[in-house]
N, C-alpha and C. Protein backbone atom coordinates (compact mmCIF):
# COMPACT_ATOMS: atom_id res chain seq x y z
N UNK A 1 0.82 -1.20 0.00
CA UNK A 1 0.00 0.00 0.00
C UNK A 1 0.87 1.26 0.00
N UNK A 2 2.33 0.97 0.53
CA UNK A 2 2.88 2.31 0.82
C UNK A 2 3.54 2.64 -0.74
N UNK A 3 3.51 1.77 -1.19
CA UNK A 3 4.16 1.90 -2.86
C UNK A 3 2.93 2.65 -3.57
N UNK A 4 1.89 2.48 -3.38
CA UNK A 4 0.81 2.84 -4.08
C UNK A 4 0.65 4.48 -3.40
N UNK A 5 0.41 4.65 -2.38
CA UNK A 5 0.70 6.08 -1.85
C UNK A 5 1.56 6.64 -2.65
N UNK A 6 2.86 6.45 -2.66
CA UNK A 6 4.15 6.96 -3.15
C UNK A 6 3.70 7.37 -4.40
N UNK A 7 3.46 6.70 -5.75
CA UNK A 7 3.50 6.32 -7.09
C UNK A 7 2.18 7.61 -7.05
N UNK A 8 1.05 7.92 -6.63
CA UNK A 8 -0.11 8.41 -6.55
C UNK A 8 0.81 9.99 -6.18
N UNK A 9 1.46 9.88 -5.38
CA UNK A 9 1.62 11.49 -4.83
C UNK A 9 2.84 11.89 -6.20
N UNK A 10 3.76 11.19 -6.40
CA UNK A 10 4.60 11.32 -7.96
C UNK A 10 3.76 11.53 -9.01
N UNK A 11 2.67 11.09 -9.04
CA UNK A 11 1.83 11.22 -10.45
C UNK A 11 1.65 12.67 -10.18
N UNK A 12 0.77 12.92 -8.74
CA UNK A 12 0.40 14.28 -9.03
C UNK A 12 1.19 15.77 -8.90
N UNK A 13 2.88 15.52 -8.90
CA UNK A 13 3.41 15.93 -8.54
C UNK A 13 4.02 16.33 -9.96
N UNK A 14 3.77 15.51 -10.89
CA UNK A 14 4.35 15.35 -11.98
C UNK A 14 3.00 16.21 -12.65
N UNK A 15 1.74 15.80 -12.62
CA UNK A 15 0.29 16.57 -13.07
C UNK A 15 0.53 18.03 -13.34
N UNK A 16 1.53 18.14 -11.58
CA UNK A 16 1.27 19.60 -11.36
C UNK A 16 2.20 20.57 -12.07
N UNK A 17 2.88 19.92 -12.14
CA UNK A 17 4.66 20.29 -13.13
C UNK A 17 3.56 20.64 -14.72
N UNK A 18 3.11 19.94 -15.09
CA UNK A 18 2.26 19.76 -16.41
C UNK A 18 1.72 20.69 -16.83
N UNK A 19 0.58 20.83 -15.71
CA UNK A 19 -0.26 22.15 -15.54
C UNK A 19 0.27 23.54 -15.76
N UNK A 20 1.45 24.08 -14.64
CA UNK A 20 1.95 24.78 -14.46
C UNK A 20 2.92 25.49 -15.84
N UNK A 21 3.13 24.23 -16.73
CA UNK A 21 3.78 24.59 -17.89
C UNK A 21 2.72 25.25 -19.01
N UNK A 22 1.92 24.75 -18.70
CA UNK A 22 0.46 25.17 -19.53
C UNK A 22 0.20 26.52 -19.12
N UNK A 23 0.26 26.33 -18.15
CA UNK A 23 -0.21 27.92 -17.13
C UNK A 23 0.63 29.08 -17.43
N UNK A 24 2.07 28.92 -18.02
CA UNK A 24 3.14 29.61 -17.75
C UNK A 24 3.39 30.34 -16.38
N UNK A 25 3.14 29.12 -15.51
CA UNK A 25 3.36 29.62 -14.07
C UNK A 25 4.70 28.45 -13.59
N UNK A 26 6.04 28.45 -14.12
CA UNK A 26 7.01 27.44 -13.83
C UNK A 26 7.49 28.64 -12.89
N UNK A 27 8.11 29.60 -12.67
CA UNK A 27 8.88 29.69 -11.83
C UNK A 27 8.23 30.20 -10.83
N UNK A 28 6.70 30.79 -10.74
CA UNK A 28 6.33 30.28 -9.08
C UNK A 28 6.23 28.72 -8.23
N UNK A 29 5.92 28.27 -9.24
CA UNK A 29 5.99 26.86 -8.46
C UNK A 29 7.27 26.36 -8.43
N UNK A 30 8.21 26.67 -8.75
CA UNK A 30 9.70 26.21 -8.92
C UNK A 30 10.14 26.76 -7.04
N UNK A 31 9.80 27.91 -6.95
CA UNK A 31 10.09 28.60 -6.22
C UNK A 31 8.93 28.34 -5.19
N UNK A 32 7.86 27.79 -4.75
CA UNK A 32 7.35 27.98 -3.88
C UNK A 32 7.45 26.14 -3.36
N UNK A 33 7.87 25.46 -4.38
CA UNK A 33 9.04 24.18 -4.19
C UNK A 33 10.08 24.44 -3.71
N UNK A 34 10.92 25.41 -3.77
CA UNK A 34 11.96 25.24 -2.73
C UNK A 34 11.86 25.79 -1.27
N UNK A 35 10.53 26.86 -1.29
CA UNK A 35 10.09 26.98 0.00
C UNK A 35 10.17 26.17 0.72
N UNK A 36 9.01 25.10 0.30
CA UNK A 36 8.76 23.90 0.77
C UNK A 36 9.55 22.97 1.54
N UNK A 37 10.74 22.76 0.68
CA UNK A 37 11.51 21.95 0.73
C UNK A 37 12.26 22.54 2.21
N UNK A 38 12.86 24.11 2.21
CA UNK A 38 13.64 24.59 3.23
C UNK A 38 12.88 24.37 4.63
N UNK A 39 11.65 24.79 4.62
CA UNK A 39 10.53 25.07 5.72
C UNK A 39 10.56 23.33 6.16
N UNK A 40 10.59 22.60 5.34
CA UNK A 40 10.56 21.24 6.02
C UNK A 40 11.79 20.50 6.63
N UNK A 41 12.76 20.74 6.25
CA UNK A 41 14.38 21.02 6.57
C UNK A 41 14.38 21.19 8.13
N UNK A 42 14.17 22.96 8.18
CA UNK A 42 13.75 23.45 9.20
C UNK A 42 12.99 22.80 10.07
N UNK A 43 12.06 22.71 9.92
CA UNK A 43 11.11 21.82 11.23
C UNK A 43 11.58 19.89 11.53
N UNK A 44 12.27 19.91 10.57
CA UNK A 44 12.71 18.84 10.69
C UNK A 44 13.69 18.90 11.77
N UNK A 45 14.65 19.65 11.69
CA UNK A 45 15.63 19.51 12.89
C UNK A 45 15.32 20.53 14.00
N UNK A 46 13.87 21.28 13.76
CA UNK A 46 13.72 21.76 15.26
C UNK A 46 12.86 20.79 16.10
N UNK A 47 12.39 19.30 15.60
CA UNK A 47 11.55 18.49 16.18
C UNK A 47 12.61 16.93 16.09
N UNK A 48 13.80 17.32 15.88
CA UNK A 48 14.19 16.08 15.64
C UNK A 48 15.10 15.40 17.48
């Protein structure tokens, strides 16, 4: 089941990449992806 989670959140992760190219909205989402990424970093080692 946890493979199927995984593969499901990549699809839409990939959807959203798709969209966004359509949209001509790549470098907010480029950029509100690396938000992401830092902010989770962060809380990661203030709860670790």
């Amino acid at each position: 089941m946890n493979g199927f989670r995984s593969f499901l959140y990549q699809l839409a992760k990939i959807l959203g990449d798709i969209n966004a190219i359509k949209k001509g909205k790549v470098g907010r989402r480029i950029g509100r992806r690396i938000a992401g990424k830092a902010t989770g970093k962060g809380l990661g080692k203030l709860f670790k």
